[in-house]
Protein backbone atom coordinates (compact mmCIF):
# COMPACT_ATOMS: atom_id res chain seq x y z
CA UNK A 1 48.07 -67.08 8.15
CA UNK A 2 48.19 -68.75 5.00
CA UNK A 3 46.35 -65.91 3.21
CA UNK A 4 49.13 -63.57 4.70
CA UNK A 5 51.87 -65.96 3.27
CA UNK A 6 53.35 -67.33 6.38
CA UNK A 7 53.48 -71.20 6.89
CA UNK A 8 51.60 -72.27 10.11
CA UNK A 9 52.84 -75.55 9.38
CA UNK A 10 51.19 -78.55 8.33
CA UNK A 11 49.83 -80.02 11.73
CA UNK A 12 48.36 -77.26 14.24
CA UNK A 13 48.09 -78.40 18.17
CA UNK A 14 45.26 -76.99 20.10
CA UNK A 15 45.37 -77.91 23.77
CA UNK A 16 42.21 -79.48 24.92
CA UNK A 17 40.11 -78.31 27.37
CA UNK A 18 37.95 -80.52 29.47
CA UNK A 19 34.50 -79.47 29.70
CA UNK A 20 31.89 -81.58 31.88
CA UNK A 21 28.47 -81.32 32.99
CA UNK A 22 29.26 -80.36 36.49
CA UNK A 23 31.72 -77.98 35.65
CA UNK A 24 28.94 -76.63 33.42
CA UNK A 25 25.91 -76.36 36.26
CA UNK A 26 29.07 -75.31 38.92
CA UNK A 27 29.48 -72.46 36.78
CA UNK A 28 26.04 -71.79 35.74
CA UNK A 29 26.59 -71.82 31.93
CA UNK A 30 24.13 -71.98 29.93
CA UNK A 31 25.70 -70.78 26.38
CA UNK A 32 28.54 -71.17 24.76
CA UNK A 33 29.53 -67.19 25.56
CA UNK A 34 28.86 -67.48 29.12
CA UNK A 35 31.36 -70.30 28.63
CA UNK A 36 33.89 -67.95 26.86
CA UNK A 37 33.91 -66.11 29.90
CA UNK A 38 34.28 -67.90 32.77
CA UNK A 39 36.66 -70.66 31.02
CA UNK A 40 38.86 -68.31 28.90
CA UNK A 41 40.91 -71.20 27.68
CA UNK A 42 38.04 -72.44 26.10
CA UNK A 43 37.52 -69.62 23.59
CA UNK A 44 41.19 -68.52 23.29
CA UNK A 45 44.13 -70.78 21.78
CA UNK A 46 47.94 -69.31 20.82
CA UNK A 47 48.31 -72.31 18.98
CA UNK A 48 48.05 -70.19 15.61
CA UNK A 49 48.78 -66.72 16.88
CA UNK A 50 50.55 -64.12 14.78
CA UNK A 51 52.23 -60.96 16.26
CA UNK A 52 50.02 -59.11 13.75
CA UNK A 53 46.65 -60.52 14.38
CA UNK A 54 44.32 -59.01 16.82
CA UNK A 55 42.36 -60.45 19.90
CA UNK A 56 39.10 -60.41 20.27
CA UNK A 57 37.70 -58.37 22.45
């Protein structure tokens, strides 16, 4: 954002997301993308989203 000359602001706020090892084995994840998937919040934040940025896909 800074690149693009907009001010995110000095302090950005990610919401945490609680991961444990029986939510892990529950699941059946194993890596970090299998984890992407089935915990979206995990991989995804819109604490420093942009109108003009895309999502990954």
């Amino acid at each position: 954002m800074l690149l693009a000359g907009e001010d995110p602001g000095h302090d950005i706020t990610v919401p945490p997301t609680l991961v444990t090892r029986g939510l892990l084995d529950r699941l059946s994840i194993d890596t970090v993308e299998q984890l992407e998937q089935r915990l979206p919040s995990f991989g995804h934040s819109d604490a420093a989203q942009a109108p003009w940025m895309g999502t990954r896909d």
